[in-house]
PDB file of N, CA and C in Angstrom:
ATOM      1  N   UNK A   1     -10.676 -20.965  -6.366  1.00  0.00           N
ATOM      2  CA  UNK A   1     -11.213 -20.491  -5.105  1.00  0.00           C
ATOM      3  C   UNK A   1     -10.077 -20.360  -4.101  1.00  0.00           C
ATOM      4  N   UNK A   2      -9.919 -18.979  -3.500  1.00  0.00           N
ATOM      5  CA  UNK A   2      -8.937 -18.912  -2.871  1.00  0.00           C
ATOM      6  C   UNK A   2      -8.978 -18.862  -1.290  1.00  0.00           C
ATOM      7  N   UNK A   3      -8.652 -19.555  -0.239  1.00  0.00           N
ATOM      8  CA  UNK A   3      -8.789 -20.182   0.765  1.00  0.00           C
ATOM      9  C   UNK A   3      -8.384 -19.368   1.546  1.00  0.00           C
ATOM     10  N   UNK A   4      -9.415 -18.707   2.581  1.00  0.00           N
ATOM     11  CA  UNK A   4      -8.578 -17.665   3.720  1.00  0.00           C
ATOM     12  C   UNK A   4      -8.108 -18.653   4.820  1.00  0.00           C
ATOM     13  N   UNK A   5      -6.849 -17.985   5.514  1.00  0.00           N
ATOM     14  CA  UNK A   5      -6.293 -18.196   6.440  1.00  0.00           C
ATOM     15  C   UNK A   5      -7.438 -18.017   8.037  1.00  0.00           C
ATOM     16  N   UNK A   6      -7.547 -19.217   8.443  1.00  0.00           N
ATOM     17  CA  UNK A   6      -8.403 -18.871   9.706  1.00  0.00           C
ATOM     18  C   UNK A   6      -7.652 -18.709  11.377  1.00  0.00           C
ATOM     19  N   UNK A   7      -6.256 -18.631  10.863  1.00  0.00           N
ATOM     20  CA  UNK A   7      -5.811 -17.399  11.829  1.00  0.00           C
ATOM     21  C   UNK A   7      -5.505 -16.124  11.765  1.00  0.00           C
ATOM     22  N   UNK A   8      -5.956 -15.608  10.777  1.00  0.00           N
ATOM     23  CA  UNK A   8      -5.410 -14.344  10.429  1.00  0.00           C
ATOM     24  C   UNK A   8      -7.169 -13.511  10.137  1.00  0.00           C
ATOM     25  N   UNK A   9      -7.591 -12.817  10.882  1.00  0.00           N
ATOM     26  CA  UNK A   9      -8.628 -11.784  10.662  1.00  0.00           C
ATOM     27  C   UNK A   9      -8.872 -11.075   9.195  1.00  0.00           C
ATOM     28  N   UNK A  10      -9.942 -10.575   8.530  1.00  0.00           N
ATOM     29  CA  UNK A  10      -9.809  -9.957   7.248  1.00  0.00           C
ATOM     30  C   UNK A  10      -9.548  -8.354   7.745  1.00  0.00           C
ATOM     31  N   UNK A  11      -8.446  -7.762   6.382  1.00  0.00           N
ATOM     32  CA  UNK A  11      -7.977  -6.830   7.412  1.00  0.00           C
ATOM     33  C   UNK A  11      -8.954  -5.394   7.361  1.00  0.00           C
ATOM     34  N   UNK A  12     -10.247  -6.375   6.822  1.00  0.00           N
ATOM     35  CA  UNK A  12     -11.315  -4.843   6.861  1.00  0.00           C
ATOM     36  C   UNK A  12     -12.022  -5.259   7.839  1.00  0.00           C
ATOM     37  N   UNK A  13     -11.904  -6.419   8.765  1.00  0.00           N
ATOM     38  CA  UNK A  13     -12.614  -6.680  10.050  1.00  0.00           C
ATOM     39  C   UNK A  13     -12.470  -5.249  11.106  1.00  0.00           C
ATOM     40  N   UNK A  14     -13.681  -5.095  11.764  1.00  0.00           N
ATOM     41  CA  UNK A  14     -13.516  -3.895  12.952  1.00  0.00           C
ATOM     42  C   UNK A  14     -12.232  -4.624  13.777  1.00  0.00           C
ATOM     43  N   UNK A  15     -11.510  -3.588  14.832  1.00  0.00           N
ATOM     44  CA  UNK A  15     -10.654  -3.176  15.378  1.00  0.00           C
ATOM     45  C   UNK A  15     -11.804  -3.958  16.462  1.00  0.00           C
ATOM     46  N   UNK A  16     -12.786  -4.044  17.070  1.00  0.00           N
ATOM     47  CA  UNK A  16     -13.762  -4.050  18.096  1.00  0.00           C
ATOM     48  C   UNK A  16     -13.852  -5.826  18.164  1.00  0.00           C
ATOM     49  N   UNK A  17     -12.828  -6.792  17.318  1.00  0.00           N
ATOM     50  CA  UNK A  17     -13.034  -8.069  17.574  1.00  0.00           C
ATOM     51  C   UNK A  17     -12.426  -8.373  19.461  1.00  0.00           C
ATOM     52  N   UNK A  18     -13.380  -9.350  19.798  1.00  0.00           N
ATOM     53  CA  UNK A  18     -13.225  -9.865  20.953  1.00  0.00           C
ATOM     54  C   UNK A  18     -11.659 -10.976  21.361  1.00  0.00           C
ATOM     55  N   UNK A  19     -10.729 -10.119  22.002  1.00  0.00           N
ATOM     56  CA  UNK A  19      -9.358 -10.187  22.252  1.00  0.00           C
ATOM     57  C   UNK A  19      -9.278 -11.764  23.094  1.00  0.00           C
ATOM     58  N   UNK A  20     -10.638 -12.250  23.272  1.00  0.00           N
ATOM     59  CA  UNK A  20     -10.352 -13.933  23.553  1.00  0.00           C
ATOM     60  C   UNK A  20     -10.164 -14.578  22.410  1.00  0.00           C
ATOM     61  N   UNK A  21     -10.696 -14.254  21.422  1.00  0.00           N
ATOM     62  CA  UNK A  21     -10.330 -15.197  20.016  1.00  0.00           C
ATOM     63  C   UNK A  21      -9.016 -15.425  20.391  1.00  0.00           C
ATOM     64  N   UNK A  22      -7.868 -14.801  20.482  1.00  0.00           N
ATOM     65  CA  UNK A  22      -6.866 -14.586  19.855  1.00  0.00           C
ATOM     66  C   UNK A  22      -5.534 -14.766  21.061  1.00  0.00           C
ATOM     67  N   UNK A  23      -6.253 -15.202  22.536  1.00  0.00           N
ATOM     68  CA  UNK A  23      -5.617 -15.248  23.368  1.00  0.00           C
ATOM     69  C   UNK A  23      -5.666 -16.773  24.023  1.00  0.00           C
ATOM     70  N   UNK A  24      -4.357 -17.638  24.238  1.00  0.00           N
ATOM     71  CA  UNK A  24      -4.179 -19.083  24.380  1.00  0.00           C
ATOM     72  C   UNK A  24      -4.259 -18.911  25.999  1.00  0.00           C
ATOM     73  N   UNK A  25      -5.114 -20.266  26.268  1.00  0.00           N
ATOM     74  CA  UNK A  25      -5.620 -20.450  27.557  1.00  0.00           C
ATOM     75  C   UNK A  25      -4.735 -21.606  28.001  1.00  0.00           C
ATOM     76  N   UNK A  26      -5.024 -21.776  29.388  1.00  0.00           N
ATOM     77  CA  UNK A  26      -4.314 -23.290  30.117  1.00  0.00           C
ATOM     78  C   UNK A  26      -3.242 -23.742  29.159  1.00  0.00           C
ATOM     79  N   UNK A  27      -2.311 -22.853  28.948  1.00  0.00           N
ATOM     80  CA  UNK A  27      -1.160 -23.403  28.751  1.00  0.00           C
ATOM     81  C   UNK A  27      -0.273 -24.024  29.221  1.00  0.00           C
ATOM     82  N   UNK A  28       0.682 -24.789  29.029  1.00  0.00           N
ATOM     83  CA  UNK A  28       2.020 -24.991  30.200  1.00  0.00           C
ATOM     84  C   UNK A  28       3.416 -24.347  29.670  1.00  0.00           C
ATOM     85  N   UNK A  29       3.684 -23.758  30.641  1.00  0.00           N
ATOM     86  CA  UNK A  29       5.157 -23.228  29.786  1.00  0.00           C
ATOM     87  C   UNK A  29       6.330 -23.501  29.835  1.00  0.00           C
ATOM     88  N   UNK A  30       6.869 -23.484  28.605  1.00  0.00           N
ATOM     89  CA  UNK A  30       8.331 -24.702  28.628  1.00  0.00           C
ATOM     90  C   UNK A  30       9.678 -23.579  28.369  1.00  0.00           C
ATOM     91  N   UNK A  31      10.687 -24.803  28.662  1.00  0.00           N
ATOM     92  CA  UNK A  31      12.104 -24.184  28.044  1.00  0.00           C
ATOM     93  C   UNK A  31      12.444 -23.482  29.232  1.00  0.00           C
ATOM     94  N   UNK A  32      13.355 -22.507  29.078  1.00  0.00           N
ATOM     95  CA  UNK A  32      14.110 -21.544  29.596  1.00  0.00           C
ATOM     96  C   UNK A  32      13.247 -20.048  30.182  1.00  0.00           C
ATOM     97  N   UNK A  33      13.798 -19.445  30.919  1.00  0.00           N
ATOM     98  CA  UNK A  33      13.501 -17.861  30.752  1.00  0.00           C
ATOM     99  C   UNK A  33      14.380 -17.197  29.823  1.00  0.00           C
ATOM    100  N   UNK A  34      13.725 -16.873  29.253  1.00  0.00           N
ATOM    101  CA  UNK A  34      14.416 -16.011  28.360  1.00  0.00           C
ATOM    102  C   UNK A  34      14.248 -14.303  28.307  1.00  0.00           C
ATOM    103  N   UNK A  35      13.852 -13.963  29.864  1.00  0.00           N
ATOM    104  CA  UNK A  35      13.593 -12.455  29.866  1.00  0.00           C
ATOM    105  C   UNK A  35      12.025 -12.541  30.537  1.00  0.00           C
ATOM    106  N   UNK A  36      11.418 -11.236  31.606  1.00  0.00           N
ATOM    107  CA  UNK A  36      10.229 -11.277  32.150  1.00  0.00           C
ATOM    108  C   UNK A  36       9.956  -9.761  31.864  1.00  0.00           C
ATOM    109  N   UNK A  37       8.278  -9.807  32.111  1.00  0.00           N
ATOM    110  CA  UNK A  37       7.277  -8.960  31.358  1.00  0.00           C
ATOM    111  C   UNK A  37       6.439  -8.697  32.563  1.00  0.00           C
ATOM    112  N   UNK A  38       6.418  -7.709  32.731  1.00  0.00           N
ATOM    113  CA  UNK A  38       5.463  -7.359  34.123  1.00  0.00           C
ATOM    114  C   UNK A  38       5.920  -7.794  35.790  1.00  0.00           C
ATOM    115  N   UNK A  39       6.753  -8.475  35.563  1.00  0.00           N
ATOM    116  CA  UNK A  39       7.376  -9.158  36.776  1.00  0.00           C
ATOM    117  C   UNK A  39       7.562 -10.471  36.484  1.00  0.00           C
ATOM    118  N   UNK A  40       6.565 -11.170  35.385  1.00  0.00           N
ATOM    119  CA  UNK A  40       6.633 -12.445  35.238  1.00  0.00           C
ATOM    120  C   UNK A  40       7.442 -12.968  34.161  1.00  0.00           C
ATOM    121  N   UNK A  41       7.975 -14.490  34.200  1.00  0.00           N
ATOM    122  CA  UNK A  41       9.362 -14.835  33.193  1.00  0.00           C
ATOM    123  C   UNK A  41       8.773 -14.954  31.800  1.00  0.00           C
ATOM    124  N   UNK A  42       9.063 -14.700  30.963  1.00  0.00           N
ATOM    125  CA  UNK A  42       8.818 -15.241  29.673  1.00  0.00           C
ATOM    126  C   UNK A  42      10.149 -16.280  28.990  1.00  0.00           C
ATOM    127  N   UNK A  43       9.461 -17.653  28.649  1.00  0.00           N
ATOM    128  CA  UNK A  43       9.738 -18.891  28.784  1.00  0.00           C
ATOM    129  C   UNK A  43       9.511 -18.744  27.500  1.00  0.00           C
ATOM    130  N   UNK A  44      10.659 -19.626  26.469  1.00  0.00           N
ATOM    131  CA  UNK A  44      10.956 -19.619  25.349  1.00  0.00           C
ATOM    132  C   UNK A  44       9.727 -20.448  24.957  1.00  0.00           C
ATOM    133  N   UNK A  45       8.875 -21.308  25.064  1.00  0.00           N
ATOM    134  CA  UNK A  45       7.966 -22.134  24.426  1.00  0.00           C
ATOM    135  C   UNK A  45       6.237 -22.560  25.181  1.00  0.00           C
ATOM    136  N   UNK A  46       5.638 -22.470  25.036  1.00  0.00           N
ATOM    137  CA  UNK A  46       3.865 -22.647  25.502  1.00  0.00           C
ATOM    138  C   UNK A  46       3.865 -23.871  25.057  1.00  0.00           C
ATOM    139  N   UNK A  47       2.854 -24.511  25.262  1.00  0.00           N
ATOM    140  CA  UNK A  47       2.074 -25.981  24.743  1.00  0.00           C
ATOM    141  C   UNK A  47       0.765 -25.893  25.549  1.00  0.00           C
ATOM    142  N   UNK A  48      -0.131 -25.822  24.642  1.00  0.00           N
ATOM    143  CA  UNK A  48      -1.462 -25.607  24.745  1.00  0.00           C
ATOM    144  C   UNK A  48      -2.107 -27.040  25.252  1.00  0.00           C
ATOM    145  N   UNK A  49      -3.355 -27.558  25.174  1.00  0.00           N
ATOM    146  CA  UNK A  49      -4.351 -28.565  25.837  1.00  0.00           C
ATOM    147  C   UNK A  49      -4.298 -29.686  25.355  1.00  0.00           C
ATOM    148  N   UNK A  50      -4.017 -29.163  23.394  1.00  0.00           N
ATOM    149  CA  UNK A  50      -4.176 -30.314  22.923  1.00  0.00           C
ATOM    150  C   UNK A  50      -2.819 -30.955  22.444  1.00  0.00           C
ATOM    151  N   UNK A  51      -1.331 -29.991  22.881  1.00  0.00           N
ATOM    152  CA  UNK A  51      -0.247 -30.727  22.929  1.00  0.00           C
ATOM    153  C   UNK A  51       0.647 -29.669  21.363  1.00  0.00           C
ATOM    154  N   UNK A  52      -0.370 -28.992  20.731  1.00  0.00           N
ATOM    155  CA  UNK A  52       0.570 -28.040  20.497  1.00  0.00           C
ATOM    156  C   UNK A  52       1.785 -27.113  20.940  1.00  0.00           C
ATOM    157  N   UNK A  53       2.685 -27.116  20.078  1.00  0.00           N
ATOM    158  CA  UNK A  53       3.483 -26.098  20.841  1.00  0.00           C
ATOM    159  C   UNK A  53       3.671 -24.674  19.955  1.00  0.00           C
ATOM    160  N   UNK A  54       4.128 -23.856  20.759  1.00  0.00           N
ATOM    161  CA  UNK A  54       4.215 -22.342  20.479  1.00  0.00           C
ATOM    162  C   UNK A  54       5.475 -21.421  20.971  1.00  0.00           C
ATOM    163  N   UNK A  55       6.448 -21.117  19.779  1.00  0.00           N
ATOM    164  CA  UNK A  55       7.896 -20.237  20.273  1.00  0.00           C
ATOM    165  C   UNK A  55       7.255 -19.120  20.347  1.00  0.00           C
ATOM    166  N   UNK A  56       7.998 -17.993  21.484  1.00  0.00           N
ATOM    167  CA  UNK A  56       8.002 -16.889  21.930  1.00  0.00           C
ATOM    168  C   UNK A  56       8.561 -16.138  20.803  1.00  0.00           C
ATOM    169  N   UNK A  57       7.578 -15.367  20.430  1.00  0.00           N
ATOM    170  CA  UNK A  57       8.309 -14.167  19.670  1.00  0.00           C
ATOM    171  C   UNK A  57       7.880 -12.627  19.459  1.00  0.00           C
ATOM    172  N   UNK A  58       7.159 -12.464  20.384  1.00  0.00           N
ATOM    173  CA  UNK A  58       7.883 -10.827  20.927  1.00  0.00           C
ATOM    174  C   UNK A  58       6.620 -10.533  21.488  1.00  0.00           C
ATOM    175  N   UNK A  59       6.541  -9.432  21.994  1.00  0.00           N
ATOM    176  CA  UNK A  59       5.197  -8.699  22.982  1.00  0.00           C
ATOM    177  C   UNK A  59       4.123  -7.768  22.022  1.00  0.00           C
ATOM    178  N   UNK A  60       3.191  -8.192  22.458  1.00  0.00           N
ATOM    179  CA  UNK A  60       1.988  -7.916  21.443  1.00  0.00           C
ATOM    180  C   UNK A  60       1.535  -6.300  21.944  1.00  0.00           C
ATOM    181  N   UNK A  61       1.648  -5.604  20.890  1.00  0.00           N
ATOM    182  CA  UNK A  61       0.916  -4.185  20.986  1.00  0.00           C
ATOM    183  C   UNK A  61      -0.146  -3.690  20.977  1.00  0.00           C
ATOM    184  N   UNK A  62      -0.176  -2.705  22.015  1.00  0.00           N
ATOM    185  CA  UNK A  62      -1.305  -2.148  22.225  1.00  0.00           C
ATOM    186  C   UNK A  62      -2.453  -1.011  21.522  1.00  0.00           C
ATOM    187  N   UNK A  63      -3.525  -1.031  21.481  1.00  0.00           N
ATOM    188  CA  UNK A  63      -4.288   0.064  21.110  1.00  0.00           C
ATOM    189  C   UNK A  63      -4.327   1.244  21.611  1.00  0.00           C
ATOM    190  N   UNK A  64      -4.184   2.223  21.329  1.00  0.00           N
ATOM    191  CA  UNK A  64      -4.588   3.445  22.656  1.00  0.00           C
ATOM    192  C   UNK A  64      -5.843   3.525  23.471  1.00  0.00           C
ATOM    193  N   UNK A  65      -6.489   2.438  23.581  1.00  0.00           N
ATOM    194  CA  UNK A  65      -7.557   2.220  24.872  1.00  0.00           C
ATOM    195  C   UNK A  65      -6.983   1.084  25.784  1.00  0.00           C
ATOM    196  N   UNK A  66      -5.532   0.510  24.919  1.00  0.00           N
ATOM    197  CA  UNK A  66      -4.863  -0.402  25.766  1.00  0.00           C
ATOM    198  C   UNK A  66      -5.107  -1.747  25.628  1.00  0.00           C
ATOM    199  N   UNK A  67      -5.994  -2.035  25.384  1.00  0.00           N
ATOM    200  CA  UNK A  67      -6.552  -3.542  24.502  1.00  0.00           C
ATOM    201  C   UNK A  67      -5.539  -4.051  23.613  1.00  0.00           C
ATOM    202  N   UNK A  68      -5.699  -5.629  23.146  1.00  0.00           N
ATOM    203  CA  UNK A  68      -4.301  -5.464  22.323  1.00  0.00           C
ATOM    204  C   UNK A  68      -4.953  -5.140  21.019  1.00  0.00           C
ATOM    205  N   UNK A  69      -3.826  -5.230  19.933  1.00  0.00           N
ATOM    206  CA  UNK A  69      -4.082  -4.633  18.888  1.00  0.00           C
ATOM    207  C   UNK A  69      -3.919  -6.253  17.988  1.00  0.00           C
ATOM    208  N   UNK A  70      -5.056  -6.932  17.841  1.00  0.00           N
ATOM    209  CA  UNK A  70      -4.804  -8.022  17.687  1.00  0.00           C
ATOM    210  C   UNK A  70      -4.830  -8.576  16.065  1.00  0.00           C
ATOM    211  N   UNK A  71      -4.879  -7.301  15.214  1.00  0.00           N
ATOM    212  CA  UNK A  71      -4.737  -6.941  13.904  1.00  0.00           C
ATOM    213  C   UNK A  71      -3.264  -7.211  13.540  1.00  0.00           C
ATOM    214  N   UNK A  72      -2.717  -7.190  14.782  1.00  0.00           N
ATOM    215  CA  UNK A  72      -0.864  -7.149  13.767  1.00  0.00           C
ATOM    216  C   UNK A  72      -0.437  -7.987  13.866  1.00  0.00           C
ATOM    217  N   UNK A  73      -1.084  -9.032  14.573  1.00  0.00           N
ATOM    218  CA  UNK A  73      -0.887 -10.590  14.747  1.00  0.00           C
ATOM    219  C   UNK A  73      -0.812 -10.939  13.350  1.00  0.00           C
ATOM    220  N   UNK A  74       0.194 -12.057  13.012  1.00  0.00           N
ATOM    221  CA  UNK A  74       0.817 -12.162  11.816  1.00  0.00           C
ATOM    222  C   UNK A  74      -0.036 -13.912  11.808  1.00  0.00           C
ATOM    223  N   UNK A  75      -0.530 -14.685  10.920  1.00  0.00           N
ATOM    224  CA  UNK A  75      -0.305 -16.068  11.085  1.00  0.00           C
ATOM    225  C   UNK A  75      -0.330 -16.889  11.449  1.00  0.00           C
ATOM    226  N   UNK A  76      -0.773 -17.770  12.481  1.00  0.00           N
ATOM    227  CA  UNK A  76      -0.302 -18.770  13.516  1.00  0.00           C
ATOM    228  C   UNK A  76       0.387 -17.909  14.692  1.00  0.00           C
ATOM    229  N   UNK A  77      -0.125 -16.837  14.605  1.00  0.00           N
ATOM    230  CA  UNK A  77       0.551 -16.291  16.070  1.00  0.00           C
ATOM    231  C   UNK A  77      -0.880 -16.064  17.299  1.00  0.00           C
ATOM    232  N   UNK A  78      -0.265 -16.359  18.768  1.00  0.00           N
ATOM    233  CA  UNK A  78      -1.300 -15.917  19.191  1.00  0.00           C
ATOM    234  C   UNK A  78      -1.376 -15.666  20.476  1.00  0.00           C
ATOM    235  N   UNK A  79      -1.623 -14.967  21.662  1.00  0.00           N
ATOM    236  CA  UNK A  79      -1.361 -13.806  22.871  1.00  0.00           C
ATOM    237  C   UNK A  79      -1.718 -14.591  23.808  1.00  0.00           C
ATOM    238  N   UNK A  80      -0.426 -14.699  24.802  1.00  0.00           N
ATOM    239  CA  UNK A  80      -0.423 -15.450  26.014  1.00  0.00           C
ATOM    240  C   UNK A  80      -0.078 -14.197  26.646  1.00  0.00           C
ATOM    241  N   UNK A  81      -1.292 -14.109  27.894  1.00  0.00           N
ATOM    242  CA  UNK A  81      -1.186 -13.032  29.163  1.00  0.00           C
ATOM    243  C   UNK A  81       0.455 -13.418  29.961  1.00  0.00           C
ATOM    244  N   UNK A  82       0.662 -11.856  30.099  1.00  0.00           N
ATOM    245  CA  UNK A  82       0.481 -10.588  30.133  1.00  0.00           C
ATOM    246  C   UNK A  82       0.167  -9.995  29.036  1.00  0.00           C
ATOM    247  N   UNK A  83       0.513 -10.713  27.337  1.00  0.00           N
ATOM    248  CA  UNK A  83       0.948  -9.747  26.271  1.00  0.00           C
ATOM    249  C   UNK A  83       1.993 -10.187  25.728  1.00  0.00           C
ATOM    250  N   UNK A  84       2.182 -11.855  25.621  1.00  0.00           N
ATOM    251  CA  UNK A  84       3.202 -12.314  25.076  1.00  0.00           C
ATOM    252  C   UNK A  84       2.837 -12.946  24.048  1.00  0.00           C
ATOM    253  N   UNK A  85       3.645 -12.743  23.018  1.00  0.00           N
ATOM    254  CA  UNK A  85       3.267 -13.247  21.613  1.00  0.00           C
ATOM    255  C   UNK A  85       3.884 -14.152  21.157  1.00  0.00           C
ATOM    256  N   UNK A  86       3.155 -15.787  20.967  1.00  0.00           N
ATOM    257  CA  UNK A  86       3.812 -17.174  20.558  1.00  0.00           C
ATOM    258  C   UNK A  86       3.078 -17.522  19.292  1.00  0.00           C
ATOM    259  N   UNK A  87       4.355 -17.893  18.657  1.00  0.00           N
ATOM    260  CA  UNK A  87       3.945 -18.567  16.802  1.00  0.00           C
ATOM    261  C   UNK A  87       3.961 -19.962  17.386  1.00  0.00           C
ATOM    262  N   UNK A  88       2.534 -20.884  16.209  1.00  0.00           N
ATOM    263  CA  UNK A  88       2.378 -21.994  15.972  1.00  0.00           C
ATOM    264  C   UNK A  88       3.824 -22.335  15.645  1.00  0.00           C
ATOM    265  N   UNK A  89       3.985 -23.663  16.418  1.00  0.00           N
ATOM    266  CA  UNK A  89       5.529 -24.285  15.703  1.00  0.00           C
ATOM    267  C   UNK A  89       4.969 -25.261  14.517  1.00  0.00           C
ATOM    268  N   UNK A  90       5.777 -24.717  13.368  1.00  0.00           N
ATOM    269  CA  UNK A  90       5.493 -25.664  12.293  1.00  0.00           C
ATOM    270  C   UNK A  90       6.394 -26.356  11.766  1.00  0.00           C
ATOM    271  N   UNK A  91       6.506 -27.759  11.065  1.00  0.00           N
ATOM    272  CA  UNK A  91       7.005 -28.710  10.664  1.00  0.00           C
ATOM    273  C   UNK A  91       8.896 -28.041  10.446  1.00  0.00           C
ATOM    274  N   UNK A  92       8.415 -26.663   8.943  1.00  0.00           N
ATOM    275  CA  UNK A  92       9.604 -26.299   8.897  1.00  0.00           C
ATOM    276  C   UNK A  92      10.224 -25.880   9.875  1.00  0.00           C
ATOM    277  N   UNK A  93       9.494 -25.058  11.241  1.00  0.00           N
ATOM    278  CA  UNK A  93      10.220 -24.346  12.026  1.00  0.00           C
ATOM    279  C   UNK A  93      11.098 -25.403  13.043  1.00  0.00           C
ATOM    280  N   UNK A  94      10.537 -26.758  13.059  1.00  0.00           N
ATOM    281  CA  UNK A  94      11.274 -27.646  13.890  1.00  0.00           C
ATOM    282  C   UNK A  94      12.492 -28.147  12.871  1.00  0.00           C
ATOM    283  N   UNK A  95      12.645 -28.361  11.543  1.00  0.00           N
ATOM    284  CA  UNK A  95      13.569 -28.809  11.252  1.00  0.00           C
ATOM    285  C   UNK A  95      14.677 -27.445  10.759  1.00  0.00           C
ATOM    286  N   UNK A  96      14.268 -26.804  11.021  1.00  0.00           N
ATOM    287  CA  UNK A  96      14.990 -25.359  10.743  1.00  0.00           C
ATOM    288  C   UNK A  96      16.357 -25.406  12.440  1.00  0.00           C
ATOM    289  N   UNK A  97      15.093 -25.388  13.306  1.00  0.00           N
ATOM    290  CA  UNK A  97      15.930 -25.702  14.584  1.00  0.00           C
ATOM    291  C   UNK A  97      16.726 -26.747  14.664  1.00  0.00           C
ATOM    292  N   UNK A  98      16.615 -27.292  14.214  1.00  0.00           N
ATOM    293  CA  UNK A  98      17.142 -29.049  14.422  1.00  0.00           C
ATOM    294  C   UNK A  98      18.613 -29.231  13.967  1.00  0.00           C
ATOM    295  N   UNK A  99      18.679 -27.975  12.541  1.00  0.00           N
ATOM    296  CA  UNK A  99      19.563 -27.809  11.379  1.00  0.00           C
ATOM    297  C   UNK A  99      20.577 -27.208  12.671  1.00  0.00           C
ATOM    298  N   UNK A 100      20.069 -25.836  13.111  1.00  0.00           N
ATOM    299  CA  UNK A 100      20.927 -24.851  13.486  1.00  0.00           C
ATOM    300  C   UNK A 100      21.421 -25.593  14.706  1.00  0.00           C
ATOM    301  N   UNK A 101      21.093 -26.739  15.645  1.00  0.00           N
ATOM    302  CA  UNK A 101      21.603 -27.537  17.106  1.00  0.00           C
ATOM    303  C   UNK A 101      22.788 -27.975  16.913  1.00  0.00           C
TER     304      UNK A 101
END
């Protein structure tokens, strides 16, 4: 029995899913600026409510009605307003960093 991923949509799901699934609320945002989006900074790292954290990795695309396109979301990724796109930090990704310090 093979186990779907419950961050990742099936990719015959409608285009018409509701863009709150997929968008992180009351965040706090950490680290650095690393570059701004609309006027506002985009900060290398999020941490969500329950103390997760989340690296910045790139700006989430749009549909041509402008909505995001929340299909190309890869994984553990997931859309902090304006349209910024942060991956779950996982075990490897911290000791990956840790390697490269």
């Amino acid at each position: 029995m093979k186990i779907k991923n419950g961050f990742k949509p099936n990719p015959k799901t409608s285009r018409r899913l509701p863009t709150e699934y997929f968008i992180l609320a009351d965040v706090a945002f950490e680290g650095v600026v690393i570059g701004y989006l609309a006027g506002r900074p985009i900060r290398e790292a999020v941490r969500d409510g329950s103390g997760l954290c989340y690296r910045f990795v790139g700006v989430a695309p749009r549909l041509p009605s402008g909505g995001f396109d929340v299909l190309s979301l890869r994984s553990g990724e997931w859309i902090v307003e304006p349209g910024l796109v942060y991956a779950a930090e996982t075990a490897a990704a911290k000791k990956e960093a840790n390697r490269a310090a």
